[in-house]
Protein backbone atom coordinates (compact mmCIF):
# COMPACT_ATOMS: atom_id res chain seq x y z
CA UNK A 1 -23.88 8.21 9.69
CA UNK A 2 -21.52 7.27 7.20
CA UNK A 3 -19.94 3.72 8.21
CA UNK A 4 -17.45 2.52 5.13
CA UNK A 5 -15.83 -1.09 5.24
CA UNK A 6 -12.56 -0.77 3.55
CA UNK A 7 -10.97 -4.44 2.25
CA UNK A 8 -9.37 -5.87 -0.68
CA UNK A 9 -6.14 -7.33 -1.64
CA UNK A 10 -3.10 -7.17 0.47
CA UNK A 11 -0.75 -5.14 -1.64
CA UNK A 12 -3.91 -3.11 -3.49
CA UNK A 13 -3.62 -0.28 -1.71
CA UNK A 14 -5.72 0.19 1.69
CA UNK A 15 -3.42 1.50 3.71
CA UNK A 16 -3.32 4.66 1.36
CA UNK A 17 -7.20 4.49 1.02
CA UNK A 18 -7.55 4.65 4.73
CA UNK A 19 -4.87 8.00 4.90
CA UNK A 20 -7.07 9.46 2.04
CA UNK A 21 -10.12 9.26 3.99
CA UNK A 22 -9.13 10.43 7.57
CA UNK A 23 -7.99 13.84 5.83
CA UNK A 24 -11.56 14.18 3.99
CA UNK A 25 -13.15 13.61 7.54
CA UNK A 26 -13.80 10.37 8.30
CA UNK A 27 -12.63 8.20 11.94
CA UNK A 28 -10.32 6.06 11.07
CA UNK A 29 -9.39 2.21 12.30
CA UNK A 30 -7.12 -0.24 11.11
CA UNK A 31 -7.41 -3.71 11.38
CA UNK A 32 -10.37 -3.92 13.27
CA UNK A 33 -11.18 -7.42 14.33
CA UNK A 34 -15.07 -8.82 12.22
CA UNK A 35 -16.56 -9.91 15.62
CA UNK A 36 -15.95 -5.93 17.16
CA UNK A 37 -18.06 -4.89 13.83
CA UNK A 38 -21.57 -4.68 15.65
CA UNK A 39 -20.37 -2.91 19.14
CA UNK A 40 -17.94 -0.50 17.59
CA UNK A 41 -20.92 0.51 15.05
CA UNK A 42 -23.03 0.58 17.88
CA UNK A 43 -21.00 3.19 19.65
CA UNK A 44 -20.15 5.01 16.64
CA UNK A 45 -24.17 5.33 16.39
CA UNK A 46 -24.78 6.44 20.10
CA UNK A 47 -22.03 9.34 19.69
CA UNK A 48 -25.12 11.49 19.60
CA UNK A 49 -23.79 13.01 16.32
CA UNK A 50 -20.26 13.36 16.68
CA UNK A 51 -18.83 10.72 14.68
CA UNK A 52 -20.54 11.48 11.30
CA UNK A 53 -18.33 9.06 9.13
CA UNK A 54 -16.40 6.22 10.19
CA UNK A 55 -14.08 4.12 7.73
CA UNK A 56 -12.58 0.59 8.81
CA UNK A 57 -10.35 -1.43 7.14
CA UNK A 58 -10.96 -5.32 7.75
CA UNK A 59 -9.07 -7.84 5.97
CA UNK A 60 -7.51 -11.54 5.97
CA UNK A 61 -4.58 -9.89 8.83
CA UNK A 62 -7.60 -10.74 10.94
CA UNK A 63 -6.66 -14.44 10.57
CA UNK A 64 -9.09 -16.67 12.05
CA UNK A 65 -10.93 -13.59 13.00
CA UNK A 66 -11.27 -12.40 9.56
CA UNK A 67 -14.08 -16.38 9.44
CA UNK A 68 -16.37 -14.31 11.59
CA UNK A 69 -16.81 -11.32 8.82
CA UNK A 70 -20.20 -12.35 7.15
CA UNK A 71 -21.76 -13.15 10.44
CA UNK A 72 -20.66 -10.26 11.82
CA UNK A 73 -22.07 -7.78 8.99
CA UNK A 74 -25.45 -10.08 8.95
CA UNK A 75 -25.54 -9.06 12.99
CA UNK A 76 -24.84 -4.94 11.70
CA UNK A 77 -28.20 -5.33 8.92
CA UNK A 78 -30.17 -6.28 12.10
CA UNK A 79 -29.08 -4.32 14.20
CA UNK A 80 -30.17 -1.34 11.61
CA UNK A 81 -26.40 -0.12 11.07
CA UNK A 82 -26.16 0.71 7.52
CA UNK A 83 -22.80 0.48 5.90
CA UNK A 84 -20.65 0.48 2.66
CA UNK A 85 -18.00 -1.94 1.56
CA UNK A 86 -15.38 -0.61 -0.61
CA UNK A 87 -12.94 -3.28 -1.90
CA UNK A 88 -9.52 -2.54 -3.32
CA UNK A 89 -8.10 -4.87 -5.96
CA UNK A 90 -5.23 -4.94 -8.75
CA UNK A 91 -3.87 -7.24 -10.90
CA UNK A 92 -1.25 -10.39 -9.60
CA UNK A 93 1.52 -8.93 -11.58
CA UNK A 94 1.08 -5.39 -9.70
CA UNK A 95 0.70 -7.00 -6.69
CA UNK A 96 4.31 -8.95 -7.09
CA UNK A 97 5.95 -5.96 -8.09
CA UNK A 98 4.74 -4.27 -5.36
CA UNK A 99 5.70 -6.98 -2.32
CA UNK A 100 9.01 -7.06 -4.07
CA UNK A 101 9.79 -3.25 -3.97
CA UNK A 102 8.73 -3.67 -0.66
CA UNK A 103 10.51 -6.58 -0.02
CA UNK A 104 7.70 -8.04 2.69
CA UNK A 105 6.14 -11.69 2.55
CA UNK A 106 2.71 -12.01 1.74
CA UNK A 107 0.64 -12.72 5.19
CA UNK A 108 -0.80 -15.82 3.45
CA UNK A 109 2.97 -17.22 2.01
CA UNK A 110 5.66 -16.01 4.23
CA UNK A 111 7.85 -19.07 3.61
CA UNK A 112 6.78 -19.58 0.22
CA UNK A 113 5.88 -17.68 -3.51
CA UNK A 114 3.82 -14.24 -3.30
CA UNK A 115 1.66 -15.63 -5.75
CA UNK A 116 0.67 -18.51 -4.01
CA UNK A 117 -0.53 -15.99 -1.47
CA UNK A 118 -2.21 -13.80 -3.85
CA UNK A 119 -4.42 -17.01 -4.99
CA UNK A 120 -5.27 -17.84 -1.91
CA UNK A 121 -6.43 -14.11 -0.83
CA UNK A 122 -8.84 -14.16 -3.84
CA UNK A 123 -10.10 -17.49 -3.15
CA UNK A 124 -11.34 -16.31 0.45
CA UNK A 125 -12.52 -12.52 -0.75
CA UNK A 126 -14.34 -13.71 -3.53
CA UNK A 127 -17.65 -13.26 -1.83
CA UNK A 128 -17.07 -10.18 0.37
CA UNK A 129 -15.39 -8.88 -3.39
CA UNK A 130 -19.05 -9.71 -5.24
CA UNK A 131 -20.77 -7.82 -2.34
CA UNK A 132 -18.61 -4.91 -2.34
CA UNK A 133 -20.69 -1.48 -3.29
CA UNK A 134 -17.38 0.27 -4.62
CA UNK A 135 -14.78 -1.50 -6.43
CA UNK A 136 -11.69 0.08 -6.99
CA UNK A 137 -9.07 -1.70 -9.24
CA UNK A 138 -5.51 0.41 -8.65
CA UNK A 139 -4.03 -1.36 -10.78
CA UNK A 140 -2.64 1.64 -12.72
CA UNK A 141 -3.25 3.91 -10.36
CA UNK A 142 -0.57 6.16 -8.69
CA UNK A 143 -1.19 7.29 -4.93
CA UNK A 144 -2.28 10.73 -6.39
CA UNK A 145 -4.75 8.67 -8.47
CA UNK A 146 -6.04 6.91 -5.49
CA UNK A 147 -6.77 9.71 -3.50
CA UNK A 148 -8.68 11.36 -6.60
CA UNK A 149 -10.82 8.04 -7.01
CA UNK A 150 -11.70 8.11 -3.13
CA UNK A 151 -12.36 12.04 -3.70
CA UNK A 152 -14.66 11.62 -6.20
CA UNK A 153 -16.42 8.68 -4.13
CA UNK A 154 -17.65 10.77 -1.02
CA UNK A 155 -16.86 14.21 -1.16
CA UNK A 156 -19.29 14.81 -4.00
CA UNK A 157 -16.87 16.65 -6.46
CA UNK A 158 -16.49 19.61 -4.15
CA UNK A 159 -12.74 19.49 -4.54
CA UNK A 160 -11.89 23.22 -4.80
CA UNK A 161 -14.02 23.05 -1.04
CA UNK A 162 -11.81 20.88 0.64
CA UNK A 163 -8.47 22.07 -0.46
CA UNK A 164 -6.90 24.75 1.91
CA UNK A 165 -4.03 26.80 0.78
CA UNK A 166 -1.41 28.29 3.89
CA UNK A 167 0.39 31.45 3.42
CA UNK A 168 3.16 31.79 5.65
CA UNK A 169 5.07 34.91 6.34
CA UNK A 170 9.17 34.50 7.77
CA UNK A 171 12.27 35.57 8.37
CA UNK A 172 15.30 33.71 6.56
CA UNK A 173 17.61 34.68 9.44
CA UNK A 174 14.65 32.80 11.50
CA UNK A 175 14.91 29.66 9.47
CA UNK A 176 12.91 28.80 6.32
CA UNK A 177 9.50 26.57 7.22
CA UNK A 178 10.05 23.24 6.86
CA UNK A 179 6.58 22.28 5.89
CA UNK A 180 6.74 25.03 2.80
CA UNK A 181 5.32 23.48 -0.33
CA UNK A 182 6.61 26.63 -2.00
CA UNK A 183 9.00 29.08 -1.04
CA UNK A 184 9.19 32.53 -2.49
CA UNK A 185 12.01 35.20 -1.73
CA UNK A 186 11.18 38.48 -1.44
CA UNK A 187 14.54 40.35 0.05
CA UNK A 188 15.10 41.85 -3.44
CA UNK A 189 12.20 44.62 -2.91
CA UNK A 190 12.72 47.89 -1.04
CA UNK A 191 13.41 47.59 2.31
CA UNK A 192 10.65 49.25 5.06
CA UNK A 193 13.47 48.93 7.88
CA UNK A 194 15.63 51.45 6.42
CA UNK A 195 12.57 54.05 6.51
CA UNK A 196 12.84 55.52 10.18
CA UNK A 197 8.97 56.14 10.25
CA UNK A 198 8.34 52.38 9.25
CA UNK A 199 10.97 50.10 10.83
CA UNK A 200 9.33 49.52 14.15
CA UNK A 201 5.72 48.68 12.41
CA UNK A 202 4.80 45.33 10.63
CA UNK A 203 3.37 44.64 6.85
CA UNK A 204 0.26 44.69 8.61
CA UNK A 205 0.00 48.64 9.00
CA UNK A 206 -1.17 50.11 6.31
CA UNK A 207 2.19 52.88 6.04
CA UNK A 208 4.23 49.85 5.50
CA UNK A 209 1.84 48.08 3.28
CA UNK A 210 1.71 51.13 1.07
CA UNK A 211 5.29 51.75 0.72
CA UNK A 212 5.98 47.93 0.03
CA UNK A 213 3.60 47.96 -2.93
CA UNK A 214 4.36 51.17 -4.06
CA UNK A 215 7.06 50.47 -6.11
CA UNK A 216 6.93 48.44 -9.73
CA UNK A 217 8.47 45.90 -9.12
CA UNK A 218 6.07 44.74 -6.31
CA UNK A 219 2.96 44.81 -8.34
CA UNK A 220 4.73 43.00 -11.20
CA UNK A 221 5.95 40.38 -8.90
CA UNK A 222 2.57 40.06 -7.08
CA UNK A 223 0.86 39.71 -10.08
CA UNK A 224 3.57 36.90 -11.61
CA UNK A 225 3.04 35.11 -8.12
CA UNK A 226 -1.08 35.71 -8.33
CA UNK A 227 -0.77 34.02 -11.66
CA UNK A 228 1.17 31.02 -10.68
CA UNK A 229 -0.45 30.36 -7.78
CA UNK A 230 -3.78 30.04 -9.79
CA UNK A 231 -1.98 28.06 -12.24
CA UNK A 232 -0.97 25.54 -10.13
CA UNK A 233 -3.37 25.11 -7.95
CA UNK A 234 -5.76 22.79 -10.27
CA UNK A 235 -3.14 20.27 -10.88
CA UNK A 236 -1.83 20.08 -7.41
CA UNK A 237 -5.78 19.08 -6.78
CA UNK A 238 -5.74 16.63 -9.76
CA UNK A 239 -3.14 14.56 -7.98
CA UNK A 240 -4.68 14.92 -4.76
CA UNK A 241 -3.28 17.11 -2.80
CA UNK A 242 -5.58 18.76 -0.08
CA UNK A 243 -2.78 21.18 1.33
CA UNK A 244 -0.67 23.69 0.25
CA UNK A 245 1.96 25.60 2.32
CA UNK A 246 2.79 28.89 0.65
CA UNK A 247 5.73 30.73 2.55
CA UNK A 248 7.06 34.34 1.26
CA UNK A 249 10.11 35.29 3.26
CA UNK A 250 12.15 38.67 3.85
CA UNK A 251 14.80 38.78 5.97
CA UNK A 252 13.09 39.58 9.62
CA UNK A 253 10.25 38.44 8.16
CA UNK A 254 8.78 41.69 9.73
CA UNK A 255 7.85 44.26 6.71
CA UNK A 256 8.00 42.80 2.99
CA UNK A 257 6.75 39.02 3.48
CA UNK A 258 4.39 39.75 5.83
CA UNK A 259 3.04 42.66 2.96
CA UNK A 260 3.35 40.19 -0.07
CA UNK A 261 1.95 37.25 1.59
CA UNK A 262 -1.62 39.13 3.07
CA UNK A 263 -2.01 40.76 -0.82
CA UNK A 264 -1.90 36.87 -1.70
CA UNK A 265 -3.85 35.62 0.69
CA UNK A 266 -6.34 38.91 -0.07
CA UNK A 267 -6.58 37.28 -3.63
CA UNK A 268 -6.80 33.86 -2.75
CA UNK A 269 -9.54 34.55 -1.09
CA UNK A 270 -11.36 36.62 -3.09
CA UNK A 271 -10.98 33.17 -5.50
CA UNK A 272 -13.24 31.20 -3.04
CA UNK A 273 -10.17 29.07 -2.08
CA UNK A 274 -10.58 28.44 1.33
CA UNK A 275 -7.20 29.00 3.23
CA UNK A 276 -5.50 30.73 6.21
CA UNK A 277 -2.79 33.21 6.80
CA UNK A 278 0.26 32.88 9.64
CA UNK A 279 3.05 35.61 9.97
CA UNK A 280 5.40 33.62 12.02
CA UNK A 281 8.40 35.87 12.79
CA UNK A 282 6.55 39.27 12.89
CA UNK A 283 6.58 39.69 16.14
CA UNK A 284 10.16 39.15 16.95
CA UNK A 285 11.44 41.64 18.57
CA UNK A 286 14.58 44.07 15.99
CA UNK A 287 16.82 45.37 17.74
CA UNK A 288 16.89 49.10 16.86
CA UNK A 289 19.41 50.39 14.55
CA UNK A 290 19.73 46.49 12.90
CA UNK A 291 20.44 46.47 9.39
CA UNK A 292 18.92 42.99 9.20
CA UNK A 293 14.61 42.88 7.85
């Protein structure tokens, strides 16, 4: 198992570090108390294999607690529990800036200067700091930096892997997704719902599939959007991002999204991008004789 000890420097960034790693797998705790270190390892250990990777942050919010933290990892070494520390750190004029966009006391100075409590933090992490096995200085880091740096730590470089890419079929009259990363419009190509033969059938049968991408201006769109898509992809993984939410929309969201957005997910695919494909307003029921789709 996978058992990381997340600490550092109040301000440095572990609350981000500890996001990052619940969405690359890993069970998550905040705050956790020093003296619960041996029995919650010990659980996480008797899960008979279903808690693979665990990450904990534990830091000087412990208060008095936080005394008990070398004892307590001495106790998880005899006890057999293997573990990590990974310690976050930046600089005292980062830190400052940072307290004051956020306008919050330091837990060590709440009545008095943030950099008296910065000096004191480092006096009492010193130690757990030197013993740390990854050592992360954000500093100049943006979020999207972060989350590469904790990437690159423990998913092995298999970024393209872990990044899934949504393509969601809808309906403007139904309401655009409000989770869409990117929203394309599609209403300006020929119309399925005006063909009598086609209006009752989805961009999922091949009759309205074929007469969607049978004219020009399909293909050359579908290639533009191919292209994009592939062009952006790599830098939305640079800064970190392990989502994206694609939605094409018509008008029903019935015929020409649901047709544009399977031919992208049908290339996608056929990338090795791992992803998934929703058509959320194909099923609505039309109303026969609607000039709305």
């Amino acid at each position: 198992m996978e058992f990381v000890i997340v600490t550092g420097l109040s301000g440095a960034g572990k609350s981000q570090a500890i996001k990052v790693m619940e969405d690359i797998g890993f069970y998550c705790m905040d705050n956790l108390p020093p003296s619960l270190l041996p029995k919650f390892a010990e659980l996480c250990y008797q899960s008979m294999g279903k808690v693979k990777r665990v990450a904990l942050v534990v830091d000087i919010r412990g208060g008095e607690f936080f005394d008990d933290l070398f004892e307590n990892l001495s106790k998880l070494k005899d006890y057999g529990y293997n573990y990590k520390i990974m310690f976050l750190d930046a600089s005292n004029e980062v830190l400052i800036k940072r307290y004051k966009e956020l306008r919050r006391p330091h837990p060590l100075s709440p009545d008095g200067q943030i950099i008296d409590g910065i000096s004191k933090e480092r006096d009492i992490l010193t130690e757990i700091r030197q013993k740390s096995d990854y050592l992360i200085d954000t500093t100049n880091y943006t979020i999207g930096n972060l989350k590469e740096k904790i990437k690159s730590l423990f998913l092995e470089g298999e970024k393209k892997d872990n990044f899934t890419i949504s393509v969601v079929s809808f309906g403007f009259k139904h309401g655009i997704p409000l989770d869409a990363d990117l929203v394309f419009d599609v209403r300006f190509l020929p119309n399925p719902h005006y063909i009598d033969e086609l209006r009752e059938f989805t961009g999922n049968d091949k009759r309205v599939r074929d007469y969607v991408m049978n004219w020009d201006q399909s293909k050359e769109f579908l290639n533009k959007l191919n292209d994009m898509i592939s062009f952006l992809i790599p830098f939305y993984i640079k800064e970190g991002k392990s989502q994206l939410i694609v939605a094409i929309g018509c008008t029903g969201g019935k015929h020409r999204s649901v047709t544009i957005a399977n031919e992208l997910f049908h290339y996608l695919k056929n990338n090795k991008f791992k992803g998934m494909i929703k058509h959320r307003d194909s099923n609505i029921n039309i109303k026969k004789g609607s000039n709305e789709n």
